[in-house]
Each structure stands twice: as C-alpha cells, then as structure tokens.
Protein backbone atom coordinates (compact mmCIF):
# COMPACT_ATOMS: atom_id res chain seq x y z
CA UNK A 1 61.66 67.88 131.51
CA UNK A 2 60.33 64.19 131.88
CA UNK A 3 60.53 61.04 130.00
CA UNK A 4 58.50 58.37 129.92
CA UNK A 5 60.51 55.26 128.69
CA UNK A 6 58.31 51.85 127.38
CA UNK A 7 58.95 48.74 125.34
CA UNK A 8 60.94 46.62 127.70
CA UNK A 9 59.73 42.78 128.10
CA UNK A 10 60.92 39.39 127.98
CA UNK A 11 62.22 37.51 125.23
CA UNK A 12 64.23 34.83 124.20
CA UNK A 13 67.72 35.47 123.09
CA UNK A 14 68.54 36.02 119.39
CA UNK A 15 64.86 38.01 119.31
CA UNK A 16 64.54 41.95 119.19
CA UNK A 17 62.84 44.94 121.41
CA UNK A 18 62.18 48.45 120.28
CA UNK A 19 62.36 50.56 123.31
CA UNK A 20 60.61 54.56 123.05
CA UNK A 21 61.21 57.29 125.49
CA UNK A 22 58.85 60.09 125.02
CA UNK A 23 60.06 63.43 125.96
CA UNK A 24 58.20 66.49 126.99
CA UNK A 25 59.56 69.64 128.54
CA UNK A 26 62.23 69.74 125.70
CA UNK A 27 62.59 69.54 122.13
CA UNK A 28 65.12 66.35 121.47
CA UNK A 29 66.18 67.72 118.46
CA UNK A 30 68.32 70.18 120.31
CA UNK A 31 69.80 67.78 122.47
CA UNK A 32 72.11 64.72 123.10
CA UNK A 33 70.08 62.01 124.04
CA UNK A 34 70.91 58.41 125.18
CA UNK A 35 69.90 54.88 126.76
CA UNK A 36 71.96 53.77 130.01
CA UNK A 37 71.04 50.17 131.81
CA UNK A 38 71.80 48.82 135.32
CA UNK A 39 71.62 45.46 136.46
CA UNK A 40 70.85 45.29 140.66
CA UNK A 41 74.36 46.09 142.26
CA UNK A 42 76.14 47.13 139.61
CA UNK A 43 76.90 50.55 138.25
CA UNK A 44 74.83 52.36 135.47
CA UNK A 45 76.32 51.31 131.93
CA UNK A 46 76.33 54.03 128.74
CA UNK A 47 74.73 52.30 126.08
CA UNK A 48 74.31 54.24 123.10
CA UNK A 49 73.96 58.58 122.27
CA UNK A 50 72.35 60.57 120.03
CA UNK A 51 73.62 64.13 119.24
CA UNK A 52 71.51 66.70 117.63
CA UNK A 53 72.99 66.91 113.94
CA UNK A 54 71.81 62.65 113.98
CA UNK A 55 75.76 61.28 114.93
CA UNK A 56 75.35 57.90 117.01
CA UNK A 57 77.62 56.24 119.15
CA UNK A 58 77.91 52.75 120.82
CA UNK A 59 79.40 50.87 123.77
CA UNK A 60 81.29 47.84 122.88
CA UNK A 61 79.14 45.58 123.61
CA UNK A 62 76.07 46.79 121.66
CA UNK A 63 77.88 47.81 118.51
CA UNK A 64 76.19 46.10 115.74
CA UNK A 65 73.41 44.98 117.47
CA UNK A 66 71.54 48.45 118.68
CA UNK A 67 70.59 51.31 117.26
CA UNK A 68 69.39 54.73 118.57
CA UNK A 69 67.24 56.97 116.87
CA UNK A 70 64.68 59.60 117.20
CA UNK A 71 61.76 61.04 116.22
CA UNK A 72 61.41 65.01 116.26
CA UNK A 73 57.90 65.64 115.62
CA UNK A 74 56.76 62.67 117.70
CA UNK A 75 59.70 64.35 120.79
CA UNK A 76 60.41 60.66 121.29
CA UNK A 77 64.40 58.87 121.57
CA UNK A 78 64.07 54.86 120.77
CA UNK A 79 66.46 51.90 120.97
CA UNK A 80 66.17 49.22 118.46
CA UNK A 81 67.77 46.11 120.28
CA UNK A 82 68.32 42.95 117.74
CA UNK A 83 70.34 40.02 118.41
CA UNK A 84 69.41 40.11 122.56
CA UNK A 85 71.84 38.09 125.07
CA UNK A 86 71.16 37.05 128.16
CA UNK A 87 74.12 39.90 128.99
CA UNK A 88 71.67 42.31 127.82
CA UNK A 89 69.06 41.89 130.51
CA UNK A 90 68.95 44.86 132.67
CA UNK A 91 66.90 48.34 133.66
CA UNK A 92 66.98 50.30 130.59
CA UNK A 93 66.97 54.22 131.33
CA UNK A 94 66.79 57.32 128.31
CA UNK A 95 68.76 60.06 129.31
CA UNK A 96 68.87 63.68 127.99
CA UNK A 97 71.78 66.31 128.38
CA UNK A 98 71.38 69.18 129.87
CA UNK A 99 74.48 71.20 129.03
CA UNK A 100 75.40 73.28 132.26
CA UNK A 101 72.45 71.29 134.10
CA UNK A 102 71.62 68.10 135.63
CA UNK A 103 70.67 65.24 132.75
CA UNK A 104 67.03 64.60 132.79
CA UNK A 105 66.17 60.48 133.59
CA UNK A 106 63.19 58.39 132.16
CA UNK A 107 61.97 55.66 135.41
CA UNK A 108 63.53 52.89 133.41
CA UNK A 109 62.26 49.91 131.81
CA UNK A 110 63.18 46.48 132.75
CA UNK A 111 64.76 44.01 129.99
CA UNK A 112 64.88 40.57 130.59
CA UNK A 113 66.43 38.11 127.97
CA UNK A 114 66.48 33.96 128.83
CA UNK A 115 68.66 31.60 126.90
C-alpha cells in the first residue's frame, strides 16, 4: 500500500487548502481512512476519519471547519481545510487502516498558515 499525500502550502489565515492523498495498493472504499498532523516535538494529532459506508468524524478543533472525503474511482482520500488558523499549521499525514495490520502512512505534507 502507499500514499502519496499533496496540496499543502502557505496561506494566510481565514483562507482554505484542499489536501489529496492518492492511494494505490488498496481500494479506499473498503477502508477507514484519515488525516493526522504533527507539529516538530509534539505528538501526532487525529484529525478527521472516513469509514467505508461514508460516516465522518472530527477532532475538536477542526469540527466545522474540515471536511474529509473521498473519491473511489479516482482511489484518492482529501481534506477540505476552510477557515485556517495559525493553530492549524503543521505536517499533514493520510492514514489508512489496516484491520489486524499496521496502518499504511502517506510522507506528509507541510501546512503553514501566518496571521
């Protein structure tokens, strides 16, 4: 399984990224899938999921603001990020579960947000 995770950048705060992590190895459809982000010297934070039947879920501090979705045909998770804080700014990583296995990690891609 790999994933290939692009869209991050810099923007200002109050703007919007989309972010795409392109799967192969693995149909998504038939998996949970979800974004994770680090900032240097802190631990890895959930960010949002994906199960198979389409059910989302949020951390806290993302609710209302992100969304996950993903594409079937196109094998490909993304994260719609709107309303960007500075708090935001991190390493963005997709993630896919691998019931009874290791999860499967995208290289990450880095978010930076200036006030």
């Amino acid at each position: 399984v790999q994933l290939q995770a692009s869209g991050g950048g810099s923007v200002q705060a109050g703007q919007s990224l989309r972010l795409s992590c392109a799967v192969s190895g693995i149909r998504v459809g038939i998996r949970t899938a979800a974004w994770y982000r680090q900032v240097p010297g802190r631990q890895r934070e959930w960010v949002a999921s994906i199960i198979p039947g389409g059910t989302t879920n949020y951390g806290d501090s993302v609710k209302g603001r992100f969304s996950i979705s993903k594409h079937n045909a196109k094998n490909t998770v993304y994260l719609q990020m709107n309303s960007l804080k500075p708090e935001d700014a991190a390493i963005y990583y997709c993630n896919i579960k691998n019931p009874g296995s290791l999860d499967s990690w995208g290289q990450g891609t880095q978010v930076t947000v200036s006030s």
